[in-house]
Protein backbone atom coordinates (compact mmCIF):
# COMPACT_ATOMS: atom_id res chain seq x y z
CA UNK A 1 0.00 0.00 0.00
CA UNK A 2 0.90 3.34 -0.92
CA UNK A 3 1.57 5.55 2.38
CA UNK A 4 1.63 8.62 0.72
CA UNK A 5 -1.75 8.56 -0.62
CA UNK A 6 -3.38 8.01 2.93
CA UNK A 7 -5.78 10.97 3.95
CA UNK A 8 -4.65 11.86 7.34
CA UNK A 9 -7.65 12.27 9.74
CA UNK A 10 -8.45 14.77 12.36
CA UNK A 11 -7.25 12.41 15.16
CA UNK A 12 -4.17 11.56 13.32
CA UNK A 13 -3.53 15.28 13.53
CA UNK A 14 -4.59 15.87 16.63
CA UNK A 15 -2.40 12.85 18.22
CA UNK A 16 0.56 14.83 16.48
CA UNK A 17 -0.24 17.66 17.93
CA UNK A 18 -0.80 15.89 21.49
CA UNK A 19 2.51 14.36 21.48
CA UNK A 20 3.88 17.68 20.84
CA UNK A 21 2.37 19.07 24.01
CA UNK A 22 3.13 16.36 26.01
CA UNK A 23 6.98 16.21 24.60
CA UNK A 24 6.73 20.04 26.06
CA UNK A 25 5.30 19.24 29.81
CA UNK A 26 1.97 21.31 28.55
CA UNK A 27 -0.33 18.39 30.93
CA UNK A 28 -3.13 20.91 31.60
CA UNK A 29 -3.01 22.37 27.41
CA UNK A 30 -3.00 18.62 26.31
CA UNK A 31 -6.05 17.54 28.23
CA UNK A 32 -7.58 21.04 27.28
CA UNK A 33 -6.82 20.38 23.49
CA UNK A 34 -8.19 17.35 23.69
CA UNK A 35 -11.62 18.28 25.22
CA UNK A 36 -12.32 20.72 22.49
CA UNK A 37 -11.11 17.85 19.76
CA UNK A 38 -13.69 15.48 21.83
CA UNK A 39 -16.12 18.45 21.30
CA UNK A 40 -15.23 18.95 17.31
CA UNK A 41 -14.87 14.99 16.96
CA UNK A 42 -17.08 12.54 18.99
CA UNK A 43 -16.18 9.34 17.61
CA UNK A 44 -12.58 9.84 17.93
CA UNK A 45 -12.25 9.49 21.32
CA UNK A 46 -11.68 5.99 21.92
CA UNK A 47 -8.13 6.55 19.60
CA UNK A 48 -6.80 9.31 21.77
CA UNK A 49 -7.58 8.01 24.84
CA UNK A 50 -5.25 4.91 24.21
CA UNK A 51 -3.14 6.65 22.97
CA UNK A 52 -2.18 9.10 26.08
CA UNK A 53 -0.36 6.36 28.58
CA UNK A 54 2.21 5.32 25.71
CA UNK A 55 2.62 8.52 25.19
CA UNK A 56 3.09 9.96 28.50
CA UNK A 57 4.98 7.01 29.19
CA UNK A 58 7.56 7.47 26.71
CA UNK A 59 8.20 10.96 28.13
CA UNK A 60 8.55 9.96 31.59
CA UNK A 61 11.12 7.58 30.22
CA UNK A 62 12.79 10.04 28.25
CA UNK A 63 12.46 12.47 31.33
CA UNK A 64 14.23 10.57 33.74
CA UNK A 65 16.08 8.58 31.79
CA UNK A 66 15.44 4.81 32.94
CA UNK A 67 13.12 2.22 31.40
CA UNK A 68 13.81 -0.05 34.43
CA UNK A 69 12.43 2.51 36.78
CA UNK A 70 9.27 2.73 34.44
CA UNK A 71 8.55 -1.02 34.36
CA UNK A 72 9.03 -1.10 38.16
CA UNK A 73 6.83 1.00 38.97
CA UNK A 74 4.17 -0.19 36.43
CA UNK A 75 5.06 -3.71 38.12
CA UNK A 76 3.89 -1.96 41.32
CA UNK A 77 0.84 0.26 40.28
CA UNK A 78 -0.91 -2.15 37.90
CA UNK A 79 -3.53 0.54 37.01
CA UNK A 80 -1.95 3.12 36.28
CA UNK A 81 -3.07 3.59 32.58
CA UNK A 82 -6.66 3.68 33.97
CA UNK A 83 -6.25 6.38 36.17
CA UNK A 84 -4.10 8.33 34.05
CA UNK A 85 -6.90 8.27 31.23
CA UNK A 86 -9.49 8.89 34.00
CA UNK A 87 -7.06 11.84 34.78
CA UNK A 88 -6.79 12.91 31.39
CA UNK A 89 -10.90 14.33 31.56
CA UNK A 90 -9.74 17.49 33.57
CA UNK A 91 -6.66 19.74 32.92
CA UNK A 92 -6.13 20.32 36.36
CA UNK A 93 -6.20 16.55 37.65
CA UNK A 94 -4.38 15.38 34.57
CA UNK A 95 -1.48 17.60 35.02
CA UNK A 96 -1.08 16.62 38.87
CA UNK A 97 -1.27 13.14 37.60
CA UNK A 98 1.64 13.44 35.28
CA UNK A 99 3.61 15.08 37.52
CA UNK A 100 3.34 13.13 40.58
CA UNK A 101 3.60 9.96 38.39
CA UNK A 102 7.27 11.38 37.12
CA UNK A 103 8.06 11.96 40.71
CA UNK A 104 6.91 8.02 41.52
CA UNK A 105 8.87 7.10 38.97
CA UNK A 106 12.04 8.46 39.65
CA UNK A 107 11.34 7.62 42.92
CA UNK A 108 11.61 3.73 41.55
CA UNK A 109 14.81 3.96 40.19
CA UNK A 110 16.94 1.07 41.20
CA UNK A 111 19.74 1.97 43.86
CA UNK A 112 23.20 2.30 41.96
C-alpha cells in the first residue's frame, strides 16, 4: 500500500499535535486540546484516549532517563493507565497526575 496517498484524519492530527504538548510538559493544554477535539470529533475518542499512557509514558522515560524505573513501577501500580486516562478528563487533575507519576517514577529507580 501506498503511504503517501493516505488521507490523514483529524485524530491523526490531533495525536501529532498531542505528542507535541506532552513532549513540552503542557499536561493541563494537552487535556484542554483534547476536550475541544472530543467536542469537534465525537467518535474519535476511543483513539486518543489509548493513545495518552504510551505517550506519556515514553516521556517519563525520556524524562528521567530509565526504562527499568518505568517497568518497576508499572510492576507496582498495575492501574496506572486507567487512572491516568481517567485523569486525562480534567486539565487540572491530569497535570497533577503526570507530575506526581514522574516523581513516583524516579522515585523507583533502582539503587546504583
Amino acid at each position: 500500500m501506498n503511504m503517501a496517498v493516505l488521507k490523514k484524519t483529524p485524530a491523526i492530527d490531533f495525536l501529532d499535535k498531542l505528542g507535541g504538548l506532552i513532549k513540552s510538559g503542557s499536561y493541563k493544554e494537552a487535556s484542554q486540546a483534547y476536550k475541544d477535539f472530543e467536542k469537534a470529533n465525537p467518535t474519535a475518542d476511543f483513539m486518543i484516549l489509548e493513545a495518552v499512557p504510551f505517550r506519556v509514558q515514553n516521556q517519563i522515560i525520556k524524562t528521567v532517563g530509565s526504562p527499568t524505573a518505568f517497568s518497576i513501577y508499572s510492576l507496582r501500580h498495575p492501574t496506572w493507565t486507567t487512572e491516568i486516562v481517567e485523569a486525562f478528563e480534567d486539565p487540572a487533575k491530569f497535570d497533577a497526575y503526570v507530575k506526581k507519576l514522574e516523581a513516583d517514577v524516579r522515585a523507583s529507580q533502582p539503587k546504583k
